[in-house]
Protein backbone atom coordinates (compact mmCIF):
# COMPACT_ATOMS: atom_id res chain seq x y z
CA UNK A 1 -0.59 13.28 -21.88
CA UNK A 2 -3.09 11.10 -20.04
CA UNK A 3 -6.73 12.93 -19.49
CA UNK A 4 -8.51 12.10 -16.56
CA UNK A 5 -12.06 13.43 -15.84
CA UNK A 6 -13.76 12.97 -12.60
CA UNK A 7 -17.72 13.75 -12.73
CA UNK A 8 -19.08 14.09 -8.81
CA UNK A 9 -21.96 16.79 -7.63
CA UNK A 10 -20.07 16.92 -4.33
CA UNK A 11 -17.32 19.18 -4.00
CA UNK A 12 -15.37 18.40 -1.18
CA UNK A 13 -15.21 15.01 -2.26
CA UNK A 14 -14.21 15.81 -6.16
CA UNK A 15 -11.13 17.83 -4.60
CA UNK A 16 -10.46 15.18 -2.78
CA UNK A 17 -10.16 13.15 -5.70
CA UNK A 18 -8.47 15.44 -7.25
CA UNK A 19 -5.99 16.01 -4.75
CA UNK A 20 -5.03 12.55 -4.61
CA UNK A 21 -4.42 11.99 -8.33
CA UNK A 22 -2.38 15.22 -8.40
CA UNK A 23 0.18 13.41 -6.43
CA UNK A 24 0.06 9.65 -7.98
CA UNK A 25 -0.48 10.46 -11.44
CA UNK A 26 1.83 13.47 -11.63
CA UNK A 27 2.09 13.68 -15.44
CA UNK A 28 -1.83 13.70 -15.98
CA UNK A 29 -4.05 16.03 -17.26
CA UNK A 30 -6.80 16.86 -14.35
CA UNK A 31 -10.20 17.73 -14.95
CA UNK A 32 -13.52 18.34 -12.71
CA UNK A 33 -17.02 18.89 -13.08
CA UNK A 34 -20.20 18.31 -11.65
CA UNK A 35 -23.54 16.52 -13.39
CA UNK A 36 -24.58 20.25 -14.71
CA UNK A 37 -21.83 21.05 -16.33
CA UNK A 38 -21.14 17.16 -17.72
CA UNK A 39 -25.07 17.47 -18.98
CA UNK A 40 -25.39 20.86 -20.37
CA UNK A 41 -21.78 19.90 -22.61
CA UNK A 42 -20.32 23.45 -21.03
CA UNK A 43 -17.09 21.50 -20.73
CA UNK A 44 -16.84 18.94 -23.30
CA UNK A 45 -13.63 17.46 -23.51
CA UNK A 46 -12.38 13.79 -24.79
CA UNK A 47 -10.44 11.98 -21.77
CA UNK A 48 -8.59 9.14 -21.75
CA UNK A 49 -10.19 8.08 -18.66
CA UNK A 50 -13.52 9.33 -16.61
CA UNK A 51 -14.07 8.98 -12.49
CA UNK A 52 -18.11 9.12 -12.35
CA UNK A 53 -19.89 9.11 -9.47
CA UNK A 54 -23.62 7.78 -9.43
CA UNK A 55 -26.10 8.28 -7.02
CA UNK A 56 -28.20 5.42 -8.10
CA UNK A 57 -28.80 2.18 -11.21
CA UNK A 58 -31.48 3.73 -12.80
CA UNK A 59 -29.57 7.17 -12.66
CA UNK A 60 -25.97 5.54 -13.89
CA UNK A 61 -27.26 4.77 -17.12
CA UNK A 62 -28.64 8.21 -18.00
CA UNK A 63 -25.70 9.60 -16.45
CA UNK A 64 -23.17 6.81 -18.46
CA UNK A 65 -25.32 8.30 -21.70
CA UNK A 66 -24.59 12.21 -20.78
CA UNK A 67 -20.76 11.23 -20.64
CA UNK A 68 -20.27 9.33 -23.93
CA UNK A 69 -22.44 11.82 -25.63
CA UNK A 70 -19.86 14.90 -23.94
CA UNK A 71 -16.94 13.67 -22.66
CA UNK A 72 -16.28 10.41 -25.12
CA UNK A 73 -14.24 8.64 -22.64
CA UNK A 74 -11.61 5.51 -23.11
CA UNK A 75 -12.35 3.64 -20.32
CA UNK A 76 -14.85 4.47 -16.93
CA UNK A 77 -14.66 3.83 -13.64
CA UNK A 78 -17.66 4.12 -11.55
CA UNK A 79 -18.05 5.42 -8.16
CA UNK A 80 -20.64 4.56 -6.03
CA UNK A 81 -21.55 4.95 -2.38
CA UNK A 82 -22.93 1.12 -2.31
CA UNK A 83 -23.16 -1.52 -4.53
CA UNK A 84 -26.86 -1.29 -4.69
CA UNK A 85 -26.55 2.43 -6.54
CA UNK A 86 -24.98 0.48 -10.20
CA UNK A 87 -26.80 -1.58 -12.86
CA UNK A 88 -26.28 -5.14 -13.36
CA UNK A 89 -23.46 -5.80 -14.72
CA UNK A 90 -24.81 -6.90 -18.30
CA UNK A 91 -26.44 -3.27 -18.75
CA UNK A 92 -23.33 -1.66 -18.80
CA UNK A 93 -22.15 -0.21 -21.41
CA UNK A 94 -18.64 -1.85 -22.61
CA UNK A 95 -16.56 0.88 -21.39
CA UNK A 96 -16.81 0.64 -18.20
CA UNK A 97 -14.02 -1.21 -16.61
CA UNK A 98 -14.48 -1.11 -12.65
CA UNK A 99 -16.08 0.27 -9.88
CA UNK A 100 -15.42 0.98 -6.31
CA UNK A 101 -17.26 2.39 -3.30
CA UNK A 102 -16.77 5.68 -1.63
CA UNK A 103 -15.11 4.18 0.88
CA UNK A 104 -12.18 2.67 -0.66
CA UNK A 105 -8.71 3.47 0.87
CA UNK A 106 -6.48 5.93 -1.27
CA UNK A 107 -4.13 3.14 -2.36
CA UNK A 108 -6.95 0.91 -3.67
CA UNK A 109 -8.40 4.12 -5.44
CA UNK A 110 -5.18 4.66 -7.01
CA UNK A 111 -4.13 0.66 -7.74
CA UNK A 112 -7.86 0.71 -9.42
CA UNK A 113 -7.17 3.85 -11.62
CA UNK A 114 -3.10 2.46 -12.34
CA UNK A 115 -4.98 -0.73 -13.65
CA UNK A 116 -7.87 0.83 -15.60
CA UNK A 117 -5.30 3.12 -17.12
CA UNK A 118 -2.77 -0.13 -17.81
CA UNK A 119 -6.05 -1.72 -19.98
CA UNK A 120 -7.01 -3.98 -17.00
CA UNK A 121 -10.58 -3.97 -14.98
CA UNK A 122 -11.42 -4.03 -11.59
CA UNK A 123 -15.03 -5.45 -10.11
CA UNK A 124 -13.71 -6.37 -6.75
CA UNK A 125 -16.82 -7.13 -4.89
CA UNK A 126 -19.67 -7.79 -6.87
CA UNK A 127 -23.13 -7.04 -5.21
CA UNK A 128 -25.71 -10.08 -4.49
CA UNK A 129 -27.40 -11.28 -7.26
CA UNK A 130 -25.59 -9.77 -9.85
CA UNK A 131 -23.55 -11.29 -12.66
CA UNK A 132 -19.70 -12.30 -11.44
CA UNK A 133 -16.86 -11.14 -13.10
CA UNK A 134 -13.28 -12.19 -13.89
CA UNK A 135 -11.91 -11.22 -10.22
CA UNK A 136 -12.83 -14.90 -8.97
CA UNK A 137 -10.27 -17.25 -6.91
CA UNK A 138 -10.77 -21.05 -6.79
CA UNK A 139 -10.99 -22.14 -3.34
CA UNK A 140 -11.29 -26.28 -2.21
CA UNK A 141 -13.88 -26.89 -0.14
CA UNK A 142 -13.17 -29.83 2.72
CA UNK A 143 -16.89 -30.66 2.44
CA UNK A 144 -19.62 -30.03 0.52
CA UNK A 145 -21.09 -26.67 1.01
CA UNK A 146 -24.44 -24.98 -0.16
CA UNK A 147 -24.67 -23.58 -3.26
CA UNK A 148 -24.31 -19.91 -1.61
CA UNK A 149 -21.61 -21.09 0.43
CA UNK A 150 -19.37 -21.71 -2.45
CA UNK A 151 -20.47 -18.79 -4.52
CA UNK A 152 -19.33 -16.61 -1.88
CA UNK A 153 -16.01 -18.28 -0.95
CA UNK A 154 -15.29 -17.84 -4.73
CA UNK A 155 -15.10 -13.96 -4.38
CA UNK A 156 -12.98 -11.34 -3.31
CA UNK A 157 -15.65 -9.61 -1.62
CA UNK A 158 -13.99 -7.66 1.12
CA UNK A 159 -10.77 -5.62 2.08
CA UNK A 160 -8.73 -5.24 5.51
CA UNK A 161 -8.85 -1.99 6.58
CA UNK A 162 -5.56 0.14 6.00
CA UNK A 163 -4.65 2.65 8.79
CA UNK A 164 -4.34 6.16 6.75
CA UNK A 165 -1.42 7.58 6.79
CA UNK A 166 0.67 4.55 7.23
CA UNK A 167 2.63 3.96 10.18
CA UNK A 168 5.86 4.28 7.81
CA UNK A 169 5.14 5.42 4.26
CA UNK A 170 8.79 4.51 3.63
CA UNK A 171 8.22 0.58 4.10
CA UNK A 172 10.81 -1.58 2.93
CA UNK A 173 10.50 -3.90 -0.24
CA UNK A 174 11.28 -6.82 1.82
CA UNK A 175 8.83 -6.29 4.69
CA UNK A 176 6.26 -6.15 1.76
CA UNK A 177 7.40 -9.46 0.25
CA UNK A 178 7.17 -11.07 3.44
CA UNK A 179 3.94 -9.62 3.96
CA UNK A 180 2.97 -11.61 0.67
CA UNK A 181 4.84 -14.56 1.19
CA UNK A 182 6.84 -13.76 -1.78
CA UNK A 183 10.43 -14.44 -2.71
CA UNK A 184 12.44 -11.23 -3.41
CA UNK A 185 12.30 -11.17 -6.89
CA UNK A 186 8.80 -12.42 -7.26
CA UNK A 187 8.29 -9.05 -5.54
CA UNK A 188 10.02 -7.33 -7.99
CA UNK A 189 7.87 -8.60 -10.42
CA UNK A 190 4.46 -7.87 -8.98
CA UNK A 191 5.92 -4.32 -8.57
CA UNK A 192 6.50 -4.32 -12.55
CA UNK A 193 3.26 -5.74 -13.00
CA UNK A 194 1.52 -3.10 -10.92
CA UNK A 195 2.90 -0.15 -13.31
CA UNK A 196 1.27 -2.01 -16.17
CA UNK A 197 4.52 -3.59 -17.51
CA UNK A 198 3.82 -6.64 -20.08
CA UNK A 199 6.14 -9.98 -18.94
CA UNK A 200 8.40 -9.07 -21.83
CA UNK A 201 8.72 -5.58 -20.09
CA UNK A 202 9.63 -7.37 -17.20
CA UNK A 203 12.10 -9.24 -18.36
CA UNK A 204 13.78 -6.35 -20.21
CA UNK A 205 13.96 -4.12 -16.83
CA UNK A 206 15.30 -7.03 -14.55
CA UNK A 207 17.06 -8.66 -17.36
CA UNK A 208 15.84 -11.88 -17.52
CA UNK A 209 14.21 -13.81 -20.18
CA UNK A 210 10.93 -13.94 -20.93
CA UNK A 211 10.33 -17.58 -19.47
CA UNK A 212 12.07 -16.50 -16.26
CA UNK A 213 9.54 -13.61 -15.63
CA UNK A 214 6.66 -15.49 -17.24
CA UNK A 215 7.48 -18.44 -14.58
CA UNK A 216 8.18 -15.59 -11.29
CA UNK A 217 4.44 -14.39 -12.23
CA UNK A 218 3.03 -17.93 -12.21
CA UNK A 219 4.38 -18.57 -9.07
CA UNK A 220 3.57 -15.34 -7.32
CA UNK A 221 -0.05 -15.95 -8.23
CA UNK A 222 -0.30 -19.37 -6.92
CA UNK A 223 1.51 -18.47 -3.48
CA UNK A 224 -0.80 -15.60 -3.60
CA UNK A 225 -4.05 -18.20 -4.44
CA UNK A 226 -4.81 -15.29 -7.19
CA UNK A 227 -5.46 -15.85 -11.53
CA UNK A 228 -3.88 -12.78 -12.65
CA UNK A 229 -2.35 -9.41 -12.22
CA UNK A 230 -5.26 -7.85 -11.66
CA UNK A 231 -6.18 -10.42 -8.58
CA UNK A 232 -2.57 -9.77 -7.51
CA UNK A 233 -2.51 -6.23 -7.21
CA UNK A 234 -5.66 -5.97 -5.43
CA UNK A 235 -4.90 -8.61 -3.01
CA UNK A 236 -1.48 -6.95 -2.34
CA UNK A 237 -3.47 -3.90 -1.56
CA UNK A 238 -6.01 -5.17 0.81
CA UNK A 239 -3.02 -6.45 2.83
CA UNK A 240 -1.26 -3.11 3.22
CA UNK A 241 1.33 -3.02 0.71
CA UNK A 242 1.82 -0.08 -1.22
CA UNK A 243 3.97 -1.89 -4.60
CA UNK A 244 6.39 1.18 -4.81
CA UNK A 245 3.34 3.81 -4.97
CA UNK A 246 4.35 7.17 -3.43
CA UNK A 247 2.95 8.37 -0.72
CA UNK A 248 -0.03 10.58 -1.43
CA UNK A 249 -0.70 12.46 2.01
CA UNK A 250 -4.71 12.71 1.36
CA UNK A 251 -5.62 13.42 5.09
CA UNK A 252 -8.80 11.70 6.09
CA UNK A 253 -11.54 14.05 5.39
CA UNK A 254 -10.54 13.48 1.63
């Protein structure tokens, strides 16, 4: 069973978190705490996966220290009310595999913990002046622009705004491919790709070879001017689609 630990001093906002994991990760193993009890070891538990909240850089890496030392986690993703509060990206420690701001949507909260979970990473917006990661899209410029021009047309930096709860949680596979400009199938495969599956995995569930799927997620990325799953899924997000996630009916105080 998958353990899951989310470390934030704020209550309301922990159940919150909590809530909405309860309903997309059904089969996981919940836990809760606040800095105290995280720093004092009172509940010291190994986790497959911890959900920390920092207030500030400088604080993030004492607080990053307190959790290895307690909580010995697989993978971390930060939470953060801006992108000024974490540390450069070369201070972190290697575990930690994504961030995203308080004010992320409930889908892209739960695509970014589906990921993280799958082995992937998510830096979606890096802040200014701080190292880029792998979450970059080539984009041809008709003229030359300045050097911080480019950099910034290089980056996913921003999300459209989803309306919570959805209009119709119950929206249908093909709406959501046209939404994408993707085929069908190529929808299919994104979906697959979303739960983590490898392209062999793919090709076993919609029985199809290998080469089939491997050339279905070359395409979809190139319609969807993305480099890999990761870039997919987030993109697909940001647009409204929900990939076959269920609904998880956080209202919007959560």
């Amino acid at each position: 069973m998958t353990t899951i630990i989310i470390v934030e001093p704020h209550t309301l906002y922990r159940l919150g978190i909590v809530r909405l994991l309860a309903d997309t990760l059904p089969s996981a193993e919940l836990l809760s705490m606040d800095y105290e009890s995280m720093e004092t070891g009172l509940q010291t538990r190994c986790c497959e996966l911890l959900l920390l909240s920092v207030p500030s850089a400088k604080a993030c890496l004492k607080l990053l220290a307190d959790a290895y030392r307690s909580l010995q986690p697989s993978a971390v993703l930060l939470i953060a009310d801006s992108h000024y509060a974490l540390p450069a990206l070369q201070d972190m420690p290697a575990g930690v595999m994504g961030h995203l701001l308080k004010t992320a949507t409930p889908e892209l909260m739960a695509a970014s913990i589906n990921l993280v979970l799958a082995g992937g990473s998510c830096f979606p917006s890096p802040a200014p002046q701080r190292q880029t990661m792998a979450m970059t899209t080539t984009v041809t410029q008709p003229s030359s622009p300045s050097p911080s021009q480019a950099h910034s047309d290089k980056l996913i930096t921003s999300y459209e705004p989803i309306r919570w709860p959805p209009a119709d949680p119950e929206t249908d596979h093909l709406d959501e491919a046209r939404l994408l400009g993707l085929t069908p199938r190529q929808y299919e495969v994104l979906v697959l790709l979303a739960r983590g599956m490898t392209i062999k995995g793919v090709a076993r569930q919609l029985n199809i070879s290998s080469a089939t799927a491997k050339a279905h997620a070359e395409t979809l990325y190139m319609r969807m001017n993305v480099h890999n799953r990761n870039e997919a899924v987030y993109h697909a997000v940001s647009k409204g689609a929900r990939l076959g996630m269920p609904n998880t009916h956080i209202e919007k105080a959560c």
